[in-house]
Protein backbone atom coordinates (compact mmCIF):
# COMPACT_ATOMS: atom_id res chain seq x y z
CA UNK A 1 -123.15 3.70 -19.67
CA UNK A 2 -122.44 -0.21 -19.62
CA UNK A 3 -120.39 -1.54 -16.99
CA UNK A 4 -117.13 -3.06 -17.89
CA UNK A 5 -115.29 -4.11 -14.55
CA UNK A 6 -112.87 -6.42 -15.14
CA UNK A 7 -113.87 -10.33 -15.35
CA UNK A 8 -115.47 -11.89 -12.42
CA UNK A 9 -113.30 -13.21 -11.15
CA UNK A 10 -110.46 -10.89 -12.19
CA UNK A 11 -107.36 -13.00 -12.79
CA UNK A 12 -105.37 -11.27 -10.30
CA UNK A 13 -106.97 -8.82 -7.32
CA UNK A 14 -104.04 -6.81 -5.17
CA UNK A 15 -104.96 -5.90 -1.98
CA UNK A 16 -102.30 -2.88 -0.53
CA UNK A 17 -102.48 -2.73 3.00
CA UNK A 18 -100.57 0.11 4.67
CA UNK A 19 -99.24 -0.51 8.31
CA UNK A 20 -101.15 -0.05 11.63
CA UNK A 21 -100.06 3.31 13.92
CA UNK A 22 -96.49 3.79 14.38
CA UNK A 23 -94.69 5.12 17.38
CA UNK A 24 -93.11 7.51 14.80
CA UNK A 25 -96.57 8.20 13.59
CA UNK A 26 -97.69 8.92 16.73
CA UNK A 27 -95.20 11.52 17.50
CA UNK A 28 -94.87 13.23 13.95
CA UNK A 29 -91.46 11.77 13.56
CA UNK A 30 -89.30 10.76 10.11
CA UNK A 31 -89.45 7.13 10.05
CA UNK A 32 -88.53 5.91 6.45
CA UNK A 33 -86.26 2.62 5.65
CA UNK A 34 -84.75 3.11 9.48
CA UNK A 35 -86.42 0.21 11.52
CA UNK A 36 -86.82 2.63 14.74
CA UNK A 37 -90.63 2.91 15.04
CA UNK A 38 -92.56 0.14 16.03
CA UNK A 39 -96.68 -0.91 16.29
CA UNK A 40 -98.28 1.45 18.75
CA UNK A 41 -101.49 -0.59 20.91
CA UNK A 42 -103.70 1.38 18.26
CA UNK A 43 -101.78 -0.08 15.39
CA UNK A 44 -102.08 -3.66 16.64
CA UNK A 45 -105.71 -3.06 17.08
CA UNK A 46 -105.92 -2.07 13.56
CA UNK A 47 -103.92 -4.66 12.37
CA UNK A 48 -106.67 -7.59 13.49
CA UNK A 49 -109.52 -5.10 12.41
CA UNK A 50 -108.10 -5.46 8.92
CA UNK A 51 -108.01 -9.17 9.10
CA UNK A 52 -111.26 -9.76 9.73
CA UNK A 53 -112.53 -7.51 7.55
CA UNK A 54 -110.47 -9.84 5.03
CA UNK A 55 -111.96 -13.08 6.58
CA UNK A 56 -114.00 -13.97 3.67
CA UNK A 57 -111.81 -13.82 1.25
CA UNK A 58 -109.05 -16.31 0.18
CA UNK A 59 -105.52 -15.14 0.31
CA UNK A 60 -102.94 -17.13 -2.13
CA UNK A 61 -99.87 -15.13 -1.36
CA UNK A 62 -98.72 -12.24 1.55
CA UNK A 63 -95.72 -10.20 0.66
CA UNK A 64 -94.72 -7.73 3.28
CA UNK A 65 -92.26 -5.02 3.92
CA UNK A 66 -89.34 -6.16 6.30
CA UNK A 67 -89.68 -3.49 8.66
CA UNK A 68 -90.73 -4.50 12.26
CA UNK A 69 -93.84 -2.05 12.18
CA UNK A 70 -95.09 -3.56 8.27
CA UNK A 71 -93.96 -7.34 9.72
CA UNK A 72 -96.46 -6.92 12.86
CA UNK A 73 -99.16 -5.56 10.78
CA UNK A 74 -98.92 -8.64 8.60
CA UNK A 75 -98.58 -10.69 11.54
CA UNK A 76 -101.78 -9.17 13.51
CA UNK A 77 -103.82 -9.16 10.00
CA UNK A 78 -103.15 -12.51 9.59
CA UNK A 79 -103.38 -14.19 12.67
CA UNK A 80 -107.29 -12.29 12.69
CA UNK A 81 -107.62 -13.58 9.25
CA UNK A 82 -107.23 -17.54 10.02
CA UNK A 83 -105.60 -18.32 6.32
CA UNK A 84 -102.83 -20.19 7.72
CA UNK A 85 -100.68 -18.22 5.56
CA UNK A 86 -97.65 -16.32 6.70
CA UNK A 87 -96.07 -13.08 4.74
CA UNK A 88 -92.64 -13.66 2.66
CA UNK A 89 -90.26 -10.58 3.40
CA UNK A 90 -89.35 -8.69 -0.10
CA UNK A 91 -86.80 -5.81 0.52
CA UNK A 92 -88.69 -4.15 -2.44
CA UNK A 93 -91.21 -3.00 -0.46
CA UNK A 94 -89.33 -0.86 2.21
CA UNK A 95 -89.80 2.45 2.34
CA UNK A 96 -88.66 5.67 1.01
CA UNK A 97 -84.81 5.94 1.77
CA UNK A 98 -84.57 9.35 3.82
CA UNK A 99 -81.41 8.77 5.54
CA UNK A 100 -80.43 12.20 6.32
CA UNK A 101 -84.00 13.26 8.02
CA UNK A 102 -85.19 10.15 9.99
CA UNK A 103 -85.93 10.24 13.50
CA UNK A 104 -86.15 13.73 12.78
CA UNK A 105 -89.73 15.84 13.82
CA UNK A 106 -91.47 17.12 10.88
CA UNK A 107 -91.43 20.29 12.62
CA UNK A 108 -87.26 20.08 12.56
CA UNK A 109 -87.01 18.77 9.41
CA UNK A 110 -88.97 21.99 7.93
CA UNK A 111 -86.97 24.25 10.08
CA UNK A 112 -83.25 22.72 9.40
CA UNK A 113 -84.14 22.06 5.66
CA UNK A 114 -86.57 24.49 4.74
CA UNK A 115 -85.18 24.51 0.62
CA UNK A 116 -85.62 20.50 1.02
CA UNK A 117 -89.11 20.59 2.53
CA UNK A 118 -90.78 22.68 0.30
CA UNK A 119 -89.84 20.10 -2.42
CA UNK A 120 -90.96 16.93 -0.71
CA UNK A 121 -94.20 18.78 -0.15
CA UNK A 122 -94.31 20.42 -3.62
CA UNK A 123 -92.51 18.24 -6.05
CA UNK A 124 -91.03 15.44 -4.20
CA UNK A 125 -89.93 13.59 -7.46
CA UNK A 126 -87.01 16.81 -7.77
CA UNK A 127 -86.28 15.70 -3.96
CA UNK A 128 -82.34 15.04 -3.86
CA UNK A 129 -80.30 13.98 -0.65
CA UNK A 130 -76.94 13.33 0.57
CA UNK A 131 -76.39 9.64 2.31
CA UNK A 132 -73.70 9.30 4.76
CA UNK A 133 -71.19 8.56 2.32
CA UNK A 134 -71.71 11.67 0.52
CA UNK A 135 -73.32 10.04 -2.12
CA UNK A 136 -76.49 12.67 -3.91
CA UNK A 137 -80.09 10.48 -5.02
CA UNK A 138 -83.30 11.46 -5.53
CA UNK A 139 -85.43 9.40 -3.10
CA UNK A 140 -89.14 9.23 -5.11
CA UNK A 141 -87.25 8.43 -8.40
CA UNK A 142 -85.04 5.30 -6.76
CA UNK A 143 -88.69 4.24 -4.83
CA UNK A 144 -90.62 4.59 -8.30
CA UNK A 145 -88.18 1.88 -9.94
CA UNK A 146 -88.19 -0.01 -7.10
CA UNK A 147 -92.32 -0.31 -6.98
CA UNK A 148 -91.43 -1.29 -11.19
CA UNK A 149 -88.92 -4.07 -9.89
CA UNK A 150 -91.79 -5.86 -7.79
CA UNK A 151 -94.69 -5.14 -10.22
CA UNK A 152 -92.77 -7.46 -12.67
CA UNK A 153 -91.95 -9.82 -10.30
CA UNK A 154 -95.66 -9.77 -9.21
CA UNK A 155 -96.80 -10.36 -13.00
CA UNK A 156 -94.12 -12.84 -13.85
CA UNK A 157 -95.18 -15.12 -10.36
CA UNK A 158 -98.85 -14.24 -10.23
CA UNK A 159 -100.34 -12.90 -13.16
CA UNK A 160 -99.02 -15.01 -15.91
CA UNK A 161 -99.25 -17.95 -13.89
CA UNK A 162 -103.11 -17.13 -13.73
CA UNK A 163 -103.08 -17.15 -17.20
CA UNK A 164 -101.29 -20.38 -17.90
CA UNK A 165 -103.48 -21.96 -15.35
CA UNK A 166 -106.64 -21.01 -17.75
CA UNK A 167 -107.87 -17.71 -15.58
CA UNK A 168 -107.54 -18.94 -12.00
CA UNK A 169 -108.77 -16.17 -9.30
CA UNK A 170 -105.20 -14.83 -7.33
CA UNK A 171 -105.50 -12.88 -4.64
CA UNK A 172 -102.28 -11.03 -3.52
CA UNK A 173 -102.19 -9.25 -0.06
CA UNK A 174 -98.89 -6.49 0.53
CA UNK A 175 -98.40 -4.86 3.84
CA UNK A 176 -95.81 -1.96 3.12
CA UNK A 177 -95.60 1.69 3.62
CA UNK A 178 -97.48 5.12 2.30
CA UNK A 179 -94.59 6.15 0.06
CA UNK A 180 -93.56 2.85 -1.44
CA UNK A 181 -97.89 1.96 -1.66
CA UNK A 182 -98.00 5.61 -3.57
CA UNK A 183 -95.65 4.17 -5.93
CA UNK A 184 -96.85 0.83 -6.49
CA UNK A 185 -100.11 2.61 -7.70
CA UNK A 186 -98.59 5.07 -9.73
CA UNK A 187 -96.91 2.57 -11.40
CA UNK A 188 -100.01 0.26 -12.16
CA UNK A 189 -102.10 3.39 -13.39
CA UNK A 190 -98.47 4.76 -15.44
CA UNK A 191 -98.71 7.81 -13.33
CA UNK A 192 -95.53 9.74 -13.26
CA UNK A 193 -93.88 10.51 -10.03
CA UNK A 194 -95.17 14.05 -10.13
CA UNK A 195 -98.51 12.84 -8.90
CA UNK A 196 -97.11 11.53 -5.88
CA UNK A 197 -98.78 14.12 -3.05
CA UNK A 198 -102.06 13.29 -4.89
CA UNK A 199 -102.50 10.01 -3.44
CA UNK A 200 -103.36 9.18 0.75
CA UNK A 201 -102.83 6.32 2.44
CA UNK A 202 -104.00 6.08 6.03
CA UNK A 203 -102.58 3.79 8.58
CA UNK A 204 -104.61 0.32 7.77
CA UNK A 205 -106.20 1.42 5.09
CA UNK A 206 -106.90 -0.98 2.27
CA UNK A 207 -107.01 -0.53 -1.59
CA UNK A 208 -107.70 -2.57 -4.15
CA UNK A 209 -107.08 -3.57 -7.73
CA UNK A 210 -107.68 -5.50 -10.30
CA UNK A 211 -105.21 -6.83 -12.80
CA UNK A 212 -105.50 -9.16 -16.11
CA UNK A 213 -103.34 -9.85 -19.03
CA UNK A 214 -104.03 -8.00 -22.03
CA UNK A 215 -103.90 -9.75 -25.58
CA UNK A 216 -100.84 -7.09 -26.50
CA UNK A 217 -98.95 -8.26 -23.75
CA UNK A 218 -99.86 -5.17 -21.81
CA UNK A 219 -101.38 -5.44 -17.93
CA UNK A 220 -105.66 -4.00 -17.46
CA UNK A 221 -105.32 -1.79 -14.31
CA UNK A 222 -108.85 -1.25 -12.62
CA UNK A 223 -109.22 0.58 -9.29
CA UNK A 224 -111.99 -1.16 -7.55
CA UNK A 225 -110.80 0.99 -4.20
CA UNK A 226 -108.36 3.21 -2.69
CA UNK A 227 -107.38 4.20 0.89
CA UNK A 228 -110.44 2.79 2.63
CA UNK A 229 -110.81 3.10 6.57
CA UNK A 230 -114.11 2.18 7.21
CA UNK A 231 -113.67 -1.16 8.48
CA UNK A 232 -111.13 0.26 11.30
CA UNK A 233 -114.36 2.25 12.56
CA UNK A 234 -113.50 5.55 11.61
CA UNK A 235 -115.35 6.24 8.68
CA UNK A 236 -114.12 8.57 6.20
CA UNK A 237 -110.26 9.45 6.51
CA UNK A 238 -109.98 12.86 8.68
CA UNK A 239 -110.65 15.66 7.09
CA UNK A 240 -107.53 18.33 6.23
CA UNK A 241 -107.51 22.28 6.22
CA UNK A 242 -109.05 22.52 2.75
CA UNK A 243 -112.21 21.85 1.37
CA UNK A 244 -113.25 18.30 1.35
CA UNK A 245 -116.06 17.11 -1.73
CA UNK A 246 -118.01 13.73 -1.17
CA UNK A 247 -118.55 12.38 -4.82
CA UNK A 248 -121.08 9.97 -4.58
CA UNK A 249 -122.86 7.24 -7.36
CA UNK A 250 -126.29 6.70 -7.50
CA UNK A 251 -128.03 3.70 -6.06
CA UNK A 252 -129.05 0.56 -8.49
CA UNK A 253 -131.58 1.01 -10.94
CA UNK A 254 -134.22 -1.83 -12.94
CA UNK A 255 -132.15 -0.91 -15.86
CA UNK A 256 -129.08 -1.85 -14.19
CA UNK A 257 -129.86 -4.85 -13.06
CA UNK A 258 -131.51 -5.73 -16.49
CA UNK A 259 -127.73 -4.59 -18.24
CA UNK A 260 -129.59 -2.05 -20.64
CA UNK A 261 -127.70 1.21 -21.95
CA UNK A 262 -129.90 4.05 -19.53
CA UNK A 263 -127.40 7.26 -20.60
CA UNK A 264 -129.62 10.34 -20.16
CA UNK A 265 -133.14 8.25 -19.93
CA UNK A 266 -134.69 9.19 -16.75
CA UNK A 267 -134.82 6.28 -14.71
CA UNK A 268 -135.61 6.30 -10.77
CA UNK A 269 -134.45 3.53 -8.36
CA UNK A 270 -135.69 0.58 -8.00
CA UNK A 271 -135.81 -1.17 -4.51
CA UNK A 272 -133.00 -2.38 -3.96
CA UNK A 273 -131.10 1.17 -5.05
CA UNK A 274 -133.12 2.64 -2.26
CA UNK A 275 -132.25 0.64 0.28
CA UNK A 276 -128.23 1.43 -1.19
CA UNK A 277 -129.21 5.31 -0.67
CA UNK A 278 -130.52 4.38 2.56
CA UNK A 279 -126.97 3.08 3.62
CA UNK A 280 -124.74 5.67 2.16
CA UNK A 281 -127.18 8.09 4.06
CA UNK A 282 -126.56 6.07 7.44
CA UNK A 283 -122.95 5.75 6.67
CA UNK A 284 -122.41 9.57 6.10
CA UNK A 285 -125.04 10.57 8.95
CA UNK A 286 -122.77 11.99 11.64
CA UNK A 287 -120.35 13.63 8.51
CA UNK A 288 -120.95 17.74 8.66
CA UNK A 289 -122.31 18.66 5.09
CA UNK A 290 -122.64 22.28 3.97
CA UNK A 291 -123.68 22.50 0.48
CA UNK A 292 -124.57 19.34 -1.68
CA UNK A 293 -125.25 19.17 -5.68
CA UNK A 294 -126.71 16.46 -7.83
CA UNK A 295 -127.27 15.56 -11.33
CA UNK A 296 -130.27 16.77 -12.57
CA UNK A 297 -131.61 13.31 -13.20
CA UNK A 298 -134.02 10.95 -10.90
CA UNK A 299 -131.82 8.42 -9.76
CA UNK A 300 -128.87 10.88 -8.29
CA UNK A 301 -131.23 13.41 -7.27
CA UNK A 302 -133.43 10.42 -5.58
CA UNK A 303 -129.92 9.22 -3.68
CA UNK A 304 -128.89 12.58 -2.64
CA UNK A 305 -132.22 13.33 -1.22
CA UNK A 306 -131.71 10.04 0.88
CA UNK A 307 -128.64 11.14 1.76
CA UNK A 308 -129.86 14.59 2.87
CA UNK A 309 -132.42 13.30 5.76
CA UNK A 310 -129.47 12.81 8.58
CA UNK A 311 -129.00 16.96 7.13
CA UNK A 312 -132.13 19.03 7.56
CA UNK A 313 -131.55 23.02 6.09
CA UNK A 314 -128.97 21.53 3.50
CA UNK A 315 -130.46 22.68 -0.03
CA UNK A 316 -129.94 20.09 -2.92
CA UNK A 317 -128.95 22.17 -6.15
CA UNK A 318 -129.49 20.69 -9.49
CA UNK A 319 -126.40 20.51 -11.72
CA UNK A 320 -126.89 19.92 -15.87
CA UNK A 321 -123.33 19.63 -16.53
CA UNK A 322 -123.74 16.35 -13.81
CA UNK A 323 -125.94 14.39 -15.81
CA UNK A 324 -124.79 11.02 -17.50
CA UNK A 325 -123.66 10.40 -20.84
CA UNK A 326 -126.18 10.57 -23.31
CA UNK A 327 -125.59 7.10 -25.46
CA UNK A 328 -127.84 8.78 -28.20
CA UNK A 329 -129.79 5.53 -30.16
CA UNK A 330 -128.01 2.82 -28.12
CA UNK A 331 -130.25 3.94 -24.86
CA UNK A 332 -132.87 1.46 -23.57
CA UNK A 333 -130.71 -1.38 -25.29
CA UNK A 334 -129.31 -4.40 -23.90
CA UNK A 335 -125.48 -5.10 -25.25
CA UNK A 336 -126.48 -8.11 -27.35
CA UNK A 337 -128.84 -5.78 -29.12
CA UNK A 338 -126.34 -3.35 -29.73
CA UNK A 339 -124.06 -5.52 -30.83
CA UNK A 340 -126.34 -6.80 -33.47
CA UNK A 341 -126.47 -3.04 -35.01
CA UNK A 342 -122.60 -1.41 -33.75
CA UNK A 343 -120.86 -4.57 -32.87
CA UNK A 344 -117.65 -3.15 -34.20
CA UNK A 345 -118.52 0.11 -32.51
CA UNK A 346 -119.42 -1.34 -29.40
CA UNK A 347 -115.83 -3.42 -29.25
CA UNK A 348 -114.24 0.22 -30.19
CA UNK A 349 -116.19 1.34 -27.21
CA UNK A 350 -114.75 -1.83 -25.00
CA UNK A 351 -111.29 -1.12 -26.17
CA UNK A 352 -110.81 2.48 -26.63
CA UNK A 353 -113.80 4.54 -25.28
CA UNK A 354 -112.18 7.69 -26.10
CA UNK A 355 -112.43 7.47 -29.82
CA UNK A 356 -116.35 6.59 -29.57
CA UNK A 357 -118.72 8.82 -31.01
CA UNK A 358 -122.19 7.85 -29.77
CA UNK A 359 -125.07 7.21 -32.11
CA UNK A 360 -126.85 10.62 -31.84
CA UNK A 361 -125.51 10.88 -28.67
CA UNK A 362 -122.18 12.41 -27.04
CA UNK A 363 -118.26 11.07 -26.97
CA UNK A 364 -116.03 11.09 -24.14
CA UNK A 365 -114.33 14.31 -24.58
CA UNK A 366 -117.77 16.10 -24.51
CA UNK A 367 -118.61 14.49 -20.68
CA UNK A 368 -115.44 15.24 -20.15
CA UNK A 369 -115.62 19.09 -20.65
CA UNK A 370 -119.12 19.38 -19.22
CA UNK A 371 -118.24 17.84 -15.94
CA UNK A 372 -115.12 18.87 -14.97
CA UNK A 373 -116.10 22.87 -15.89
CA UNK A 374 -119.09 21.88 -13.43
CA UNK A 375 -116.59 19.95 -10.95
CA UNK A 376 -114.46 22.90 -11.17
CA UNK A 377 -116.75 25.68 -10.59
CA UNK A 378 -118.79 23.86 -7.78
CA UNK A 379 -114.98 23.38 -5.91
CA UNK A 380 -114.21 26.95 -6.38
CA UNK A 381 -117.40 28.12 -4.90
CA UNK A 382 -116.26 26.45 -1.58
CA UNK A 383 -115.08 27.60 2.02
CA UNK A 384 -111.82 25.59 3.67
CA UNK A 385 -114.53 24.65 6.15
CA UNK A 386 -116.84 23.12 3.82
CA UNK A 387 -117.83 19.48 2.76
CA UNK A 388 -120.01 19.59 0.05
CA UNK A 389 -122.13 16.38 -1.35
CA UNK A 390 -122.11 15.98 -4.97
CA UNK A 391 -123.95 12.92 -6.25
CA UNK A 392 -124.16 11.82 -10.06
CA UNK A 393 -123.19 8.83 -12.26
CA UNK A 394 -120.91 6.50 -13.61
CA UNK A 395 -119.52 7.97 -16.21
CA UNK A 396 -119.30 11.44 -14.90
CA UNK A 397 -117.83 10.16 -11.52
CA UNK A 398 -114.89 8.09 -13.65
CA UNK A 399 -114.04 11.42 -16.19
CA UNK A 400 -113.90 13.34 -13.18
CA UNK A 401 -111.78 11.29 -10.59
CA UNK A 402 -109.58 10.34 -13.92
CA UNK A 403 -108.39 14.04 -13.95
CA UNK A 404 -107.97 14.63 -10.28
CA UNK A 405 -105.68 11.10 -10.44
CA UNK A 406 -103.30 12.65 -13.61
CA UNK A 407 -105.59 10.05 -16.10
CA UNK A 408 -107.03 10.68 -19.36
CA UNK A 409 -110.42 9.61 -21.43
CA UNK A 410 -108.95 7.03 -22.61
CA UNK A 411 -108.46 5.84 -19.15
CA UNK A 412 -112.03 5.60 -17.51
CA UNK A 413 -111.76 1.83 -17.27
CA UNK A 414 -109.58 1.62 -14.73
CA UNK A 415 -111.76 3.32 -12.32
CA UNK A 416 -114.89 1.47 -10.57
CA UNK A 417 -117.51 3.05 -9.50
CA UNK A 418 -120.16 1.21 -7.44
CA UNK A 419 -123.68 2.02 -7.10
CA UNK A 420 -123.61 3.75 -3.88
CA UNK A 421 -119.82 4.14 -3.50
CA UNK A 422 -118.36 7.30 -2.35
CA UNK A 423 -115.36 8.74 -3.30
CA UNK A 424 -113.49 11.55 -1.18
CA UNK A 425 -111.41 14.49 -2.49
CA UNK A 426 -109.97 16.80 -0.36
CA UNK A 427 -109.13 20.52 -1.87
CA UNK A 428 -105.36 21.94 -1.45
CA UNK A 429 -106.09 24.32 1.65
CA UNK A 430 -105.46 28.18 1.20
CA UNK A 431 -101.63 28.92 0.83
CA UNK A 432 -100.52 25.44 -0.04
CA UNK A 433 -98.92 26.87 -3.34
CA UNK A 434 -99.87 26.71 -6.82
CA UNK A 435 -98.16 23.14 -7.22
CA UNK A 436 -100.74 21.50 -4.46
CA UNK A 437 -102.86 18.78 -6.16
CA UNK A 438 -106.36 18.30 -4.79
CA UNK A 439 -105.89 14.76 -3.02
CA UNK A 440 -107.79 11.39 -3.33
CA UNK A 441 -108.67 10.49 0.09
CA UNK A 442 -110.84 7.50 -0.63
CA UNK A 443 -111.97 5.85 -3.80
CA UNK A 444 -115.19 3.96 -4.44
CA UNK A 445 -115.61 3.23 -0.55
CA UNK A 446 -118.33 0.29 -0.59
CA UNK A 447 -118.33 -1.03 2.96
CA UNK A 448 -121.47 0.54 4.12
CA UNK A 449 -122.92 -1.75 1.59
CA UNK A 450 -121.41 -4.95 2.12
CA UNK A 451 -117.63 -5.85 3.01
CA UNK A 452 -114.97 -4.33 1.50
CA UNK A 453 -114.70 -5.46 -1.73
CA UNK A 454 -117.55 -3.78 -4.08
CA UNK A 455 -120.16 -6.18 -4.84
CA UNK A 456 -122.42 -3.49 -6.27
CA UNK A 457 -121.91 -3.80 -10.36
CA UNK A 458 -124.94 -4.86 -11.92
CA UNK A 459 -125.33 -4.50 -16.16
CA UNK A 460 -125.76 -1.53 -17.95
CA UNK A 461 -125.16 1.66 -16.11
């Protein structure tokens, strides 16, 4: 499959930063747009952990979240980052409005408003409350055109004066909240509100994205991360009552590096994609794995087996429906020969992958089909207990983590997938109800390989 991340460098890169531990966190408490939590010790801590794990990169502009507990995040981040910046308030970014239910336990909360809790937990977008003046609104809706309000602000101060500035690199850092962070992405990707529960965002985490103008008018989304708490110390995000799945890419192969079309031609590892198995298998090492599957193919098989050392007695099974797509006539091409041949094809393939039919080989909708039926049946065949390892390739990672994010085909540009990365999805745990989506934990986690922006992407993939 040939690697189109966005342009290096991307015209604009957001960087979402949720706040450090709360007081309110810490004791399970309500806190939404009411400014009575502040930064626990832990939260400061992970506040200057963040910054430095920013300190190589070049912040233009900080926008944070008013709050006292977003504004001391900022402050701590910054202060460990040594930009010299400071963050500009925006009201746009506070938090979910739950006036009736904050300060409240969780615990009271689904005891006094048992109707109201099952919807924030099932279908929070059909959430509706009563404010103090008596006045009904639907709290997910309200924060869903607020995250719109400050995506065109971003776009009209950052994007498009990237553009009329010939393609300058932006970098925009926001310290906010889970709910109004949620939003903000849903709104990039053109997610509805529905998919709400299927997004996490831990306490420091950090996710990025990539933005650039289209020549329509339109705004290129890519997800080069989500929800990432490795740099914090802690590894993956904890693990919930359900069954968690590890969705790993392979390591970097010759044909990678040279930028040729390798599909479903057998191609091992080179060095260096070793040594990236090496350090996804040192990074996972103390993470409890049960069961682990792999594309049948060298190059995920050869990463998984890596992987597997820190896991003696954990059998690798080999999965067809895993294997990459098969790019039929255009495999064991570079893109300027292609383009010689299917240049209008390949520029299809650049602009609307979905509609490609592959020289001999497969379309999207085929890899589609194939993997998630695998996906599907390897999830069902799982304990709540379980963490199973399933390692594969580009374009099989992107169809699948498209459908667990609410995406289509059409869509598998706007997620990265770095050699090495790993991705974590964590099942809906028994009796959740049939609305529970399987959540996102982490997307395209890179740090065991270098910082935490993904440096992996090399050619042809």
């Amino acid at each position: 499959m040939t690697a189109l991340p966005a342009p290096d460098p991307v015209p604009l890169r957001l960087l979402l930063v949720r706040h450090g531990l709360s007081s309110f966190n810490t004791e399970r408490r309500i806190q939404g747009r009411d400014d009575l939590s502040s930064l626990t010790v832990e939260g400061h801590r992970q506040a200057r952990l963040t910054g430095a794990a920013l300190a190589d990169l070049r912040l233009d502009a900080v926008y944070s979240s008013p709050l006292s507990r977003a504004a001391a995040t900022a402050a701590g981040l910054l202060e460990a980052h040594s930009g010299g910046l400071s963050a500009q308030f925006d009201d746009d970014l506070l938090e979910v409005d739950l006036a009736p239910w904050c300060g409240l336990l969780g615990a009271e909360v689904k005891e006094r408003f048992p109707e109201d809790y099952r919807l924030w937990r099932d279908a929070p977008e059909q959430l509706e409350l009563q404010r103090s003046d008596g006045s009904r609104f639907r709290p997910i809706p309200e924060l869903m055109d607020q995250a719109r309000r400050w995506l065109d602000r971003l776009e009209r101060e950052h994007l498009d004066r990237s553009d009329q500035a010939g393609g300058a690199f932006t970098t925009v850092l926001v310290v906010a909240h889970s709910a109004i962070l949620r939003c903000l992405v849903l709104q990039l990707l053109g997610l509805p509100a529905s998919r709400f529960q299927g997004l996490r965002l831990d306490n420091a985490s950090l996710s990025v994205l990539n933005l650039q103008r289209q020549a329509g008018g339109g705004v290129q989304v890519q997800i080069e991360s989500l929800n990432v708490t490795a740099h914090l110390g802690a590894g993956l995000p904890p693990k919930g009552a359900g069954a968690r799945l590890l969705l790993v890419r392979h390591g970097e192969t010759d044909w990678n590096r040279q930028g040729r079309f390798q599909g479903q031609i057998d191609i091992p590892l080179n060095a260096h994609g070793l040594v990236q198995a090496r350090s996804a298998a040192d990074f996972l090492s103390d993470v409890p794995i049960q069961k682990a599957f792999t594309s049948s193919m060298a190059r995920p098989r050869q990463t998984a087996e890596a992987i597997l050392t820190a896991h003696p007695g954990v059998m690798l099974s080999s999965q067809d429906g895993l294997v990459e797509i098969g790019h039929g006539q255009w495999e064991g091409r570079l893109e300027q020969e292609i383009s010689q041949q299917w240049g209008e094809l390949l520029q299809q393939w650049k602009d609307a992958p979905h509609t490609v039919q592959m020289p001999d080989g497969e379309n999207l909708q085929q890899v589609w089909d194939r993997s998630l039926a695998c996906w599907s049946s390897l999830a069902a065949g799982l304990e709540p207990e379980d963490t199973a390892l399933v390692v594969a390739h580009d374009a099989v990672n992107k169809t699948i983590l498209c459908a667990l994010l609410g995406l289509s085909p059409a869509d598998i540009w706007m997620v990265k997938q770095g050699n090495g990365g790993v991705s974590v999805i964590d099942w809906p745990a028994p009796g959740q109800g049939d609305r529970a989506l399987p959540v996102v934990s982490c997307l395209n986690l890179t740090s065991h390989l270098g910082g935490v922006i993904d440096r992996t992407a090399a050619g042809a993939l």
